[in-house]
PDB file of N, CA and C in Angstrom:
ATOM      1  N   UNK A   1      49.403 -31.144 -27.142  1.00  0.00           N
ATOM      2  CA  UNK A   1      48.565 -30.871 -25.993  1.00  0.00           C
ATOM      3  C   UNK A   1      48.701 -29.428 -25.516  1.00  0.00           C
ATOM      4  N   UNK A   2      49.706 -28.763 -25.536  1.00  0.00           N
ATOM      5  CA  UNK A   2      50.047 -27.297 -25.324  1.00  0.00           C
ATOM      6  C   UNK A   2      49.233 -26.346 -25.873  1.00  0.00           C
ATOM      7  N   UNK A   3      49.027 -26.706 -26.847  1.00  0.00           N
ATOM      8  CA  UNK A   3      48.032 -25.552 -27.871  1.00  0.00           C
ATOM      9  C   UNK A   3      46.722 -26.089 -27.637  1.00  0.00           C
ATOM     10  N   UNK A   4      46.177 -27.032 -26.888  1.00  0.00           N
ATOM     11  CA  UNK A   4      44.914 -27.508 -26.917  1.00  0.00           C
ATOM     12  C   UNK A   4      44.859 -27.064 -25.626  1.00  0.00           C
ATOM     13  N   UNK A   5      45.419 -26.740 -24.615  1.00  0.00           N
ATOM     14  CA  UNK A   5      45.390 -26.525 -23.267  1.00  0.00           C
ATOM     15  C   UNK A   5      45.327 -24.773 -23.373  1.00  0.00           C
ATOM     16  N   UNK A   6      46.329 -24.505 -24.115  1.00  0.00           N
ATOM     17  CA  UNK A   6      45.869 -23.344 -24.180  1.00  0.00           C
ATOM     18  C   UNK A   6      44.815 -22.762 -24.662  1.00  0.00           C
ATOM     19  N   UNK A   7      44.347 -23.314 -25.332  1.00  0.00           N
ATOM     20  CA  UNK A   7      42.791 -22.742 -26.089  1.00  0.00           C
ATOM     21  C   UNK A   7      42.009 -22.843 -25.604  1.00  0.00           C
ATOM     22  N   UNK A   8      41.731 -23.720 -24.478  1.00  0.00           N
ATOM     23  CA  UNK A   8      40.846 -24.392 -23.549  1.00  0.00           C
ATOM     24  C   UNK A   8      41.437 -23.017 -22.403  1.00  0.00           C
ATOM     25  N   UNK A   9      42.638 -22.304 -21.534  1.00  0.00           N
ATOM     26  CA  UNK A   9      42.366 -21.833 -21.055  1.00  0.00           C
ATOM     27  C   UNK A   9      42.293 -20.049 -21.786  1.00  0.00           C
ATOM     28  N   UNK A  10      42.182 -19.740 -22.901  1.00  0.00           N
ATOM     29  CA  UNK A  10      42.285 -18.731 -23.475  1.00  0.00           C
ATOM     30  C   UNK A  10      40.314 -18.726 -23.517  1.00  0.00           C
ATOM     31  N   UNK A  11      39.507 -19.795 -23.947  1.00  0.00           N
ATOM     32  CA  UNK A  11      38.152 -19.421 -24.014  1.00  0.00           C
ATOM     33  C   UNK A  11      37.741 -19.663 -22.700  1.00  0.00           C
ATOM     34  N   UNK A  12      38.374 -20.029 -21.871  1.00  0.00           N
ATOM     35  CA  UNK A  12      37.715 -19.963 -20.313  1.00  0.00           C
ATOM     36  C   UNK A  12      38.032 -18.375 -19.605  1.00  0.00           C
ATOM     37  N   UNK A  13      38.873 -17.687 -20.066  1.00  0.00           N
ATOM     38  CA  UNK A  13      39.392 -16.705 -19.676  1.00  0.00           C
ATOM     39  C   UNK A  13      38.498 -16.059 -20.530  1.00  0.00           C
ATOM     40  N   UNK A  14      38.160 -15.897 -21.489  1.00  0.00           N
ATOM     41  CA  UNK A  14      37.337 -15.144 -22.255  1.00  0.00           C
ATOM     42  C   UNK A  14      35.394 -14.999 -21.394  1.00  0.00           C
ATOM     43  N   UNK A  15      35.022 -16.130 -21.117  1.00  0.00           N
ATOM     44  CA  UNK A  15      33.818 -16.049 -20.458  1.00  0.00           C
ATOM     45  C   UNK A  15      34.024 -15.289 -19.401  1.00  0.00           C
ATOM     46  N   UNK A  16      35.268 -15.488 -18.694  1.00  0.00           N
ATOM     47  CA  UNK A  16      35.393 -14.767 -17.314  1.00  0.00           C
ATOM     48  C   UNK A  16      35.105 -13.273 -17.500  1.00  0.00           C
ATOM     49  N   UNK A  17      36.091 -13.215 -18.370  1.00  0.00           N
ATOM     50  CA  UNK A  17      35.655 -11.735 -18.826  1.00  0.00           C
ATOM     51  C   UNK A  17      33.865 -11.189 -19.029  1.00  0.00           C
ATOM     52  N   UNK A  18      33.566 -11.800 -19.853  1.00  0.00           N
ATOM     53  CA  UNK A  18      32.430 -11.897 -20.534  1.00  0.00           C
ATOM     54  C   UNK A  18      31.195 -11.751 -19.017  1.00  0.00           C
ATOM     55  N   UNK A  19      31.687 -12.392 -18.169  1.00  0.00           N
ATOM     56  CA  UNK A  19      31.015 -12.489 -17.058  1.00  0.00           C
ATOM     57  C   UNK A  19      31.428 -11.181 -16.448  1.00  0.00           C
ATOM     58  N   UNK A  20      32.232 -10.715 -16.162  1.00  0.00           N
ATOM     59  CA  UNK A  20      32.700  -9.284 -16.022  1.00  0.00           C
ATOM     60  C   UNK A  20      31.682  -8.668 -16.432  1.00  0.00           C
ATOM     61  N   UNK A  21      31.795  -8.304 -17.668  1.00  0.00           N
ATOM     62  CA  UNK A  21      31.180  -7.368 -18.502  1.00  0.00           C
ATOM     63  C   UNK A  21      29.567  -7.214 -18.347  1.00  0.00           C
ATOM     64  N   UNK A  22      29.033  -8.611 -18.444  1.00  0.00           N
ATOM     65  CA  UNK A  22      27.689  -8.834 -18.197  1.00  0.00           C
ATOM     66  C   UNK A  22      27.407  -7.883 -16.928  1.00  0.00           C
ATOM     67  N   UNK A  23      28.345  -8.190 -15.750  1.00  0.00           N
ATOM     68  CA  UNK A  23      27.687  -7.456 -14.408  1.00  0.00           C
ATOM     69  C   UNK A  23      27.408  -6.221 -14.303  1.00  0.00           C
ATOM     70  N   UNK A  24      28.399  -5.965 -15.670  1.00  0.00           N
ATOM     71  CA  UNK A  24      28.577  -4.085 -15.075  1.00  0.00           C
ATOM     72  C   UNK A  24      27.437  -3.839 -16.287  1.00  0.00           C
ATOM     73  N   UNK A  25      27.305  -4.528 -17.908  1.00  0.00           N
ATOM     74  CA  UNK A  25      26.245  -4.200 -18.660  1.00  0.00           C
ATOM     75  C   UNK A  25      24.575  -4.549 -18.434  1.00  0.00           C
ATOM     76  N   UNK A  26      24.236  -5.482 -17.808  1.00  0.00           N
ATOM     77  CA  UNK A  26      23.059  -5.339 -17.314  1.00  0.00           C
ATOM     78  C   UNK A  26      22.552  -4.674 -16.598  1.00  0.00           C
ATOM     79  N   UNK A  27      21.594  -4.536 -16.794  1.00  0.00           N
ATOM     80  CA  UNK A  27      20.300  -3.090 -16.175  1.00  0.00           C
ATOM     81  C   UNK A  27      19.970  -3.844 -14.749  1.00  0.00           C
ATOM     82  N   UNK A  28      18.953  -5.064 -14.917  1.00  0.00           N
ATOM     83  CA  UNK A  28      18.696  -5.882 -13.643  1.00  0.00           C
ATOM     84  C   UNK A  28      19.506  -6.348 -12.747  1.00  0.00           C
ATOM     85  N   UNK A  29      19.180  -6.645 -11.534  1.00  0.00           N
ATOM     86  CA  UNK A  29      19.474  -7.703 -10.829  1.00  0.00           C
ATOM     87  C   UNK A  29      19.301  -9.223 -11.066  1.00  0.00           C
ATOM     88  N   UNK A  30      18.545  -9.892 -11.654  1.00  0.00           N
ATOM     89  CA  UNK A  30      18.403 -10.871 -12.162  1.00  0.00           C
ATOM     90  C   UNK A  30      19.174 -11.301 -13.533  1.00  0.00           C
ATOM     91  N   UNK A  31      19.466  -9.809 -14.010  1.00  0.00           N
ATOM     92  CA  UNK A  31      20.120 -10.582 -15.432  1.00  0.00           C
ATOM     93  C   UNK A  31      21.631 -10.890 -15.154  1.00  0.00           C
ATOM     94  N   UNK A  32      22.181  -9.828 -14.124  1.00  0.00           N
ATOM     95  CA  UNK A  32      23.508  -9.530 -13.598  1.00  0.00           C
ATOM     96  C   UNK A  32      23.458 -10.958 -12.920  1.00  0.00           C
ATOM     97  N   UNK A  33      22.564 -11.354 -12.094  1.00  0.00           N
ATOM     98  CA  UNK A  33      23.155 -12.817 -11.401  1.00  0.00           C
ATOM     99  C   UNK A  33      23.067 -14.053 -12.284  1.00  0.00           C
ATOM    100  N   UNK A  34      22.117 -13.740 -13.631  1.00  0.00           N
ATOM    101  CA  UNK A  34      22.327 -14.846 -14.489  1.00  0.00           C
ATOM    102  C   UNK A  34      23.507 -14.627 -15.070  1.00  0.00           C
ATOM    103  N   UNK A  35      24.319 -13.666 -15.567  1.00  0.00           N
ATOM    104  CA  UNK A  35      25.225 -13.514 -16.386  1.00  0.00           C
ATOM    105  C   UNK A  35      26.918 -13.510 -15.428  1.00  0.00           C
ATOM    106  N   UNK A  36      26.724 -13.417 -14.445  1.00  0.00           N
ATOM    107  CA  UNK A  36      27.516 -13.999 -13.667  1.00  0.00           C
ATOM    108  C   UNK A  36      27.625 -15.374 -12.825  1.00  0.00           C
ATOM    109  N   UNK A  37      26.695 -15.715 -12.665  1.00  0.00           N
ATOM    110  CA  UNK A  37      26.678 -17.457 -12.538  1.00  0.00           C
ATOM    111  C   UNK A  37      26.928 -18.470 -13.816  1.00  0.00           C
ATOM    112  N   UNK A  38      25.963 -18.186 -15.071  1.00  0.00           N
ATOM    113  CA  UNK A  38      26.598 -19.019 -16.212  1.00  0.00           C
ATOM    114  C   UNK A  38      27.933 -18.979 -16.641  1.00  0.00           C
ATOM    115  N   UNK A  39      28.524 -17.523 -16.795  1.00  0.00           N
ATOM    116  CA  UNK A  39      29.675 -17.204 -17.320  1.00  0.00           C
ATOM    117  C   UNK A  39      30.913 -17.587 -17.209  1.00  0.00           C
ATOM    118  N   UNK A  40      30.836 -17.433 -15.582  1.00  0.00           N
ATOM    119  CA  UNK A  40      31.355 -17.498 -14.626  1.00  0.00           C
ATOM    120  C   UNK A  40      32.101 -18.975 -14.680  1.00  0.00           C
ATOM    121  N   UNK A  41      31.100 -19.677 -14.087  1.00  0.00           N
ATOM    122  CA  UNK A  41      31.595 -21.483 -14.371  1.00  0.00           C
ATOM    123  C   UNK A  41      31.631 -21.853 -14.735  1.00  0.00           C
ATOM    124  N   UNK A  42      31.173 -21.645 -16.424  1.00  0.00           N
ATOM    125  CA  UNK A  42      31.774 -21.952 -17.723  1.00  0.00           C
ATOM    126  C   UNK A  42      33.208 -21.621 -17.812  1.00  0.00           C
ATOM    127  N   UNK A  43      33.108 -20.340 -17.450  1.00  0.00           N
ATOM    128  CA  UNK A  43      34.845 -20.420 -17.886  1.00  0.00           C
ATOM    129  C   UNK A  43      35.774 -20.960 -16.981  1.00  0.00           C
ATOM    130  N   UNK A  44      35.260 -21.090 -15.573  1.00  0.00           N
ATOM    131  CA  UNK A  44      35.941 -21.947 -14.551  1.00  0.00           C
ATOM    132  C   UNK A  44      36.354 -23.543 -15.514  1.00  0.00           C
ATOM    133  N   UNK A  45      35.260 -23.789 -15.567  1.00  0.00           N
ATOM    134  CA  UNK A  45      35.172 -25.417 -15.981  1.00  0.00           C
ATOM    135  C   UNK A  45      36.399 -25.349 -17.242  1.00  0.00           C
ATOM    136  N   UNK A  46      36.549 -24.348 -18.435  1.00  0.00           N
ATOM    137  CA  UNK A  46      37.395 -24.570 -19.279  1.00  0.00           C
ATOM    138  C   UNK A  46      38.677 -24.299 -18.821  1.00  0.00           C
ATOM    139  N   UNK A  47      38.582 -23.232 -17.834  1.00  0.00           N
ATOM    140  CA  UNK A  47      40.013 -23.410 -17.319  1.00  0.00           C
ATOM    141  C   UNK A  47      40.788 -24.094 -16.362  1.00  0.00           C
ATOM    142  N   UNK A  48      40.203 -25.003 -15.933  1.00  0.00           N
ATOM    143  CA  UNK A  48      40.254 -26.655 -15.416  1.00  0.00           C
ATOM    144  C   UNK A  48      40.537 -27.588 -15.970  1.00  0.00           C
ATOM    145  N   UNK A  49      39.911 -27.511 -17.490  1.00  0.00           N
ATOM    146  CA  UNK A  49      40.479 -28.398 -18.605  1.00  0.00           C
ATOM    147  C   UNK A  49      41.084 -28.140 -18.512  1.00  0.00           C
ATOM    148  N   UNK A  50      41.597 -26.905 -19.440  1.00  0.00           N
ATOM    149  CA  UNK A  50      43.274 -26.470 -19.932  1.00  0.00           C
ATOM    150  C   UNK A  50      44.451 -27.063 -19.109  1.00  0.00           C
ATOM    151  N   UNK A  51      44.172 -26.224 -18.123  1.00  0.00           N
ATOM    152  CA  UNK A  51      45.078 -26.887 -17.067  1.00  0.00           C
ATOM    153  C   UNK A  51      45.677 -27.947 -16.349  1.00  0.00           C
ATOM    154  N   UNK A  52      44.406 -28.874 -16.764  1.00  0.00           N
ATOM    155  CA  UNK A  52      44.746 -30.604 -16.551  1.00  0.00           C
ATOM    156  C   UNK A  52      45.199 -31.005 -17.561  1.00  0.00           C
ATOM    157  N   UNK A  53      45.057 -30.318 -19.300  1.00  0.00           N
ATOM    158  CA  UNK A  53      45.650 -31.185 -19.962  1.00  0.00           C
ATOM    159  C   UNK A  53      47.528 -30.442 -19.648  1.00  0.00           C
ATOM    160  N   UNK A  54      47.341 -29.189 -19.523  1.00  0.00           N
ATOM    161  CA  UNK A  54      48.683 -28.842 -19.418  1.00  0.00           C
ATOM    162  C   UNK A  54      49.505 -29.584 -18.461  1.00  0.00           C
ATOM    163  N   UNK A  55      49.421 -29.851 -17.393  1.00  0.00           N
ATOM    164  CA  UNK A  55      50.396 -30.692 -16.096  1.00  0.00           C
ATOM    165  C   UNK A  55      50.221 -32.003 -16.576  1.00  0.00           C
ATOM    166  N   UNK A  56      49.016 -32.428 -17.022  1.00  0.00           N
ATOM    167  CA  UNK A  56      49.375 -34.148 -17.892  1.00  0.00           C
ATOM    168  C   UNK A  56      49.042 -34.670 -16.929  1.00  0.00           C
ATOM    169  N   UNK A  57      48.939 -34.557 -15.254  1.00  0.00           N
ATOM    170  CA  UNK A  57      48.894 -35.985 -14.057  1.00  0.00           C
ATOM    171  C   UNK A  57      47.774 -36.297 -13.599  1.00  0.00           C
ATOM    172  N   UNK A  58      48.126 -37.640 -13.101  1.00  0.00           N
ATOM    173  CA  UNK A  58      46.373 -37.629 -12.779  1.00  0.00           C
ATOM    174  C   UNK A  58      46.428 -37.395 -11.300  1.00  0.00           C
ATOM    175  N   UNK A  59      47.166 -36.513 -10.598  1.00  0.00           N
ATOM    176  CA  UNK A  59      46.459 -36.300  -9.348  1.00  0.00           C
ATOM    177  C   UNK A  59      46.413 -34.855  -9.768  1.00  0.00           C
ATOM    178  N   UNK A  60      46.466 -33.875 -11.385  1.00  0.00           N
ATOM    179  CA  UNK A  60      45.624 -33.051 -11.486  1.00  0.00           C
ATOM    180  C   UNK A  60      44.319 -32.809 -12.009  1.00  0.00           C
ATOM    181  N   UNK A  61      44.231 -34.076 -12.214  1.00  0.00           N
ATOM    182  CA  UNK A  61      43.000 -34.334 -13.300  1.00  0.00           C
ATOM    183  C   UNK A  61      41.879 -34.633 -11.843  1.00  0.00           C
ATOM    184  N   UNK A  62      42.535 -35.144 -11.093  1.00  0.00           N
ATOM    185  CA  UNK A  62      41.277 -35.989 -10.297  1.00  0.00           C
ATOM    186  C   UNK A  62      40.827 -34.711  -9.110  1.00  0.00           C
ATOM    187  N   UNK A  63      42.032 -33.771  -8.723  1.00  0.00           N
ATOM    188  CA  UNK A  63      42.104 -32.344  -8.362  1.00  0.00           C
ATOM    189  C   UNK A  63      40.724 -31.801  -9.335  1.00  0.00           C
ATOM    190  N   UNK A  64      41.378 -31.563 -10.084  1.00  0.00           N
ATOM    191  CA  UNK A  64      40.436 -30.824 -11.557  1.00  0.00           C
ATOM    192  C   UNK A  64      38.955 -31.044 -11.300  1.00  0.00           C
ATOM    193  N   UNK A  65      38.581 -32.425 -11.757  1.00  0.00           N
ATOM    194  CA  UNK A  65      37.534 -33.248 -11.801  1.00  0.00           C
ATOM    195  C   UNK A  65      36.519 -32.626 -10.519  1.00  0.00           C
ATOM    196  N   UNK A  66      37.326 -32.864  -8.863  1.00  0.00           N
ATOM    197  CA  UNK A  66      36.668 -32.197  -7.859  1.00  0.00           C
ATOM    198  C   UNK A  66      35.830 -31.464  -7.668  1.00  0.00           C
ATOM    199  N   UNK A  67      36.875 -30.463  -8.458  1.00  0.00           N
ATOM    200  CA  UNK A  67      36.469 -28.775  -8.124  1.00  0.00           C
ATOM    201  C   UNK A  67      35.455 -28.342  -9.334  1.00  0.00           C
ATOM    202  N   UNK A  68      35.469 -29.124 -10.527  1.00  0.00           N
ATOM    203  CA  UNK A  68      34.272 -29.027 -11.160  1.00  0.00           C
ATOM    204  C   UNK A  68      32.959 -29.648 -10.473  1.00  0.00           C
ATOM    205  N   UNK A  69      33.055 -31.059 -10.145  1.00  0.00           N
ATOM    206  CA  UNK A  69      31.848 -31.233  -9.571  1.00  0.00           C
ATOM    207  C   UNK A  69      31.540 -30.388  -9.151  1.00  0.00           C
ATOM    208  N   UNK A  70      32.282 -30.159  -7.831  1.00  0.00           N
ATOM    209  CA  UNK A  70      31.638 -28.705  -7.102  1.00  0.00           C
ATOM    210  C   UNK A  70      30.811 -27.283  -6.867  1.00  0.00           C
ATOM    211  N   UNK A  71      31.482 -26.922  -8.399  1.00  0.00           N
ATOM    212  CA  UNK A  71      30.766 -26.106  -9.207  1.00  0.00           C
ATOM    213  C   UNK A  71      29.676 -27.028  -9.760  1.00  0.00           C
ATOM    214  N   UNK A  72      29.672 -27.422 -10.517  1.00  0.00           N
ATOM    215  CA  UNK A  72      28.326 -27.918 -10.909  1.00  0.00           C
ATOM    216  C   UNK A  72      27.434 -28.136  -9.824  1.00  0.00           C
ATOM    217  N   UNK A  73      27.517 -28.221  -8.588  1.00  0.00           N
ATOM    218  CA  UNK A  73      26.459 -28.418  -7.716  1.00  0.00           C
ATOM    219  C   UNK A  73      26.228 -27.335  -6.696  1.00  0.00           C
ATOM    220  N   UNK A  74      27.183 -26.844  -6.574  1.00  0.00           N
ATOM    221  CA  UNK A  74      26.843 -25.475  -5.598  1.00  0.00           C
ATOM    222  C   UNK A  74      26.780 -24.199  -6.414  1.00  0.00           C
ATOM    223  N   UNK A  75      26.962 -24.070  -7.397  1.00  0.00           N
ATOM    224  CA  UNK A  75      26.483 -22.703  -8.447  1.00  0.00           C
ATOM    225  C   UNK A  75      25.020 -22.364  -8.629  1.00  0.00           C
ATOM    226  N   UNK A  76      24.577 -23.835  -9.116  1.00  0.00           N
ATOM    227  CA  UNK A  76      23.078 -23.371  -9.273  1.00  0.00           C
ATOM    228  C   UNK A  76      21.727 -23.374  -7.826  1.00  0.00           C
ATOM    229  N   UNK A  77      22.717 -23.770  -6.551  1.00  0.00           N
ATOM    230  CA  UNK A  77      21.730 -23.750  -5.554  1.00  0.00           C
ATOM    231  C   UNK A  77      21.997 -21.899  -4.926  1.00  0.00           C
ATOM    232  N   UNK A  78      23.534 -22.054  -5.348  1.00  0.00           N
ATOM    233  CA  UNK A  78      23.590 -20.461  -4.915  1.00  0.00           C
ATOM    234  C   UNK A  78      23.158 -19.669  -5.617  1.00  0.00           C
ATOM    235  N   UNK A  79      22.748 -19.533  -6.782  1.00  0.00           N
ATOM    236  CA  UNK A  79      22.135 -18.668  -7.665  1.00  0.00           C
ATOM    237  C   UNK A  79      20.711 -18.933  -7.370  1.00  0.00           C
ATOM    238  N   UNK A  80      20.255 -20.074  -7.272  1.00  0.00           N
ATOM    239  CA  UNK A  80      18.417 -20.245  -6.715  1.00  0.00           C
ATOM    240  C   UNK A  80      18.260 -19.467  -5.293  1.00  0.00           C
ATOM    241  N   UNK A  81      19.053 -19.728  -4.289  1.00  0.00           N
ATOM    242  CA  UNK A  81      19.107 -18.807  -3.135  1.00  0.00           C
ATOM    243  C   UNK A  81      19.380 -17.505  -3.145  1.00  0.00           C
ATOM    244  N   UNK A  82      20.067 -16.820  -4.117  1.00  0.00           N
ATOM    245  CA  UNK A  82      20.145 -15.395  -4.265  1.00  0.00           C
ATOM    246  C   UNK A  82      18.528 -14.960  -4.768  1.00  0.00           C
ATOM    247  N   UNK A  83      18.089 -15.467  -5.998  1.00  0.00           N
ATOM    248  CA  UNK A  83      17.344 -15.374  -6.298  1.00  0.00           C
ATOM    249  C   UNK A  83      16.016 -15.179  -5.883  1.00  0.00           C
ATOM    250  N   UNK A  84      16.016 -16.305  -5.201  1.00  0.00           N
ATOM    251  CA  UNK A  84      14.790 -16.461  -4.022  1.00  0.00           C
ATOM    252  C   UNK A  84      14.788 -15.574  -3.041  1.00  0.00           C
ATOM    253  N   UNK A  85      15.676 -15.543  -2.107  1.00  0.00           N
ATOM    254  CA  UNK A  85      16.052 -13.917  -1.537  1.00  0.00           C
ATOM    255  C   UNK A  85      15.375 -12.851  -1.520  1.00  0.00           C
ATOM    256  N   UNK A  86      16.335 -12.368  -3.201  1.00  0.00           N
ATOM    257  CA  UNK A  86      15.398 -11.046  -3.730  1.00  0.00           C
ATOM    258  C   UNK A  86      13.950 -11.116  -4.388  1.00  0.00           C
ATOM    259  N   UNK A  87      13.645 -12.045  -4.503  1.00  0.00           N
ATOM    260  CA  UNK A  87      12.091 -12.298  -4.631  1.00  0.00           C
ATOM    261  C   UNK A  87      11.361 -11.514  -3.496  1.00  0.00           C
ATOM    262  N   UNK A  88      11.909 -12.600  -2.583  1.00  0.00           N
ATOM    263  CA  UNK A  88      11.280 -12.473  -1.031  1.00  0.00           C
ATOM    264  C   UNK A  88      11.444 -11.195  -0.415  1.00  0.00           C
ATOM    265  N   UNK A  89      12.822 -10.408  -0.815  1.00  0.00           N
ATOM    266  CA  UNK A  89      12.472  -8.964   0.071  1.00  0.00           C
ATOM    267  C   UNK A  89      12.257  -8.403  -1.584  1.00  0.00           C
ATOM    268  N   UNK A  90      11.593  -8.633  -2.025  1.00  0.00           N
ATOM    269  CA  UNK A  90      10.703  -7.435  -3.168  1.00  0.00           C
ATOM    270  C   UNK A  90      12.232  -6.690  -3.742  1.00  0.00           C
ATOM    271  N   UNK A  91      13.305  -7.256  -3.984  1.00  0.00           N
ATOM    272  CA  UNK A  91      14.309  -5.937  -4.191  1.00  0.00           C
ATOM    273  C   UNK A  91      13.859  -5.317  -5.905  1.00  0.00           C
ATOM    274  N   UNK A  92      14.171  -4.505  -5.569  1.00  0.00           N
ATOM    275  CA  UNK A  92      13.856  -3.233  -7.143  1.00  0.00           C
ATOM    276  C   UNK A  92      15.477  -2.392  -7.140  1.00  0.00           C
ATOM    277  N   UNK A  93      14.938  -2.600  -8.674  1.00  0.00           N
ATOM    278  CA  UNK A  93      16.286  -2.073  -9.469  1.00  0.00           C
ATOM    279  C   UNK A  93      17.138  -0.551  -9.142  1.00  0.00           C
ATOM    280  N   UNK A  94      15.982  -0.132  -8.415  1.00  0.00           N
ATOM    281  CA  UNK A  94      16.094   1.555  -8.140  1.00  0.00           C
ATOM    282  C   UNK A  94      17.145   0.884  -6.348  1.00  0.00           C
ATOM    283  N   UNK A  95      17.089   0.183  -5.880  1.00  0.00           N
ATOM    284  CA  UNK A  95      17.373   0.160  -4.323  1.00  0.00           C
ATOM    285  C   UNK A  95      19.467  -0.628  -4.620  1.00  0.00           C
ATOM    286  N   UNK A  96      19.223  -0.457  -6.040  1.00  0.00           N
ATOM    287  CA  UNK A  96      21.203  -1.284  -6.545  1.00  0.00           C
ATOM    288  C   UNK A  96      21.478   0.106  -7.275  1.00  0.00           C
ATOM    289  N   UNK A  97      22.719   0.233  -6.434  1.00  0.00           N
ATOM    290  CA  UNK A  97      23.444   1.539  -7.145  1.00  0.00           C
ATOM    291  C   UNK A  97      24.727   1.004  -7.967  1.00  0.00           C
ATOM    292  N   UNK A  98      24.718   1.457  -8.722  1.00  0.00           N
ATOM    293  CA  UNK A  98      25.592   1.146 -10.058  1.00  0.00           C
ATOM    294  C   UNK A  98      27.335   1.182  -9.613  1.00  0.00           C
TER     295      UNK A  98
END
């Protein structure tokens, strides 16, 4: 289970990154909030696994379990509300400084 926990939090740590990178390599505003919302709680979610299989208990698993729902349901309303937002005040790429 050690090496499966770890791999689980070694590719969750990797998206995080990856989500990093996305923010600072995208041009848009829209691509930057897609590439930080998917990335993002993907690698959350694997490093939730990892971590539940690492402690083994189930009051970390059911911990675990939580805080994923969570994410799964408040990520994509907060990313529709950012979104919608900058729709609504017209934002342009020229008005985000790097």
């Amino acid at each position: 289970m050690t090496i499966l926990s770890h791999a689980f939090i070694l590719c969750g740590s990797i998206f995080v990154l990856l989500a990093g990178a996305g923010l600072v390599k995208m041009p848009h505003f829209f691509q930057r909030m897609q590439a930080s919302s998917k990335a993002s709680t993907l690698g959350t979610i694997f490093i939730l696994i990892g971590s539940c299989l690492a402690h083994q208990s189930f009051e970390s698993a059911i911990k675990s379990l939580g805080i994923v729902l969570f994410l799964l349901l408040t990520t994509p309303v907060a990313t529709h509300a950012l979104g919608k937002s900058a729709l609504d005040l017209k934002v342009d790429d020229t008005s985000i400084k790097n």
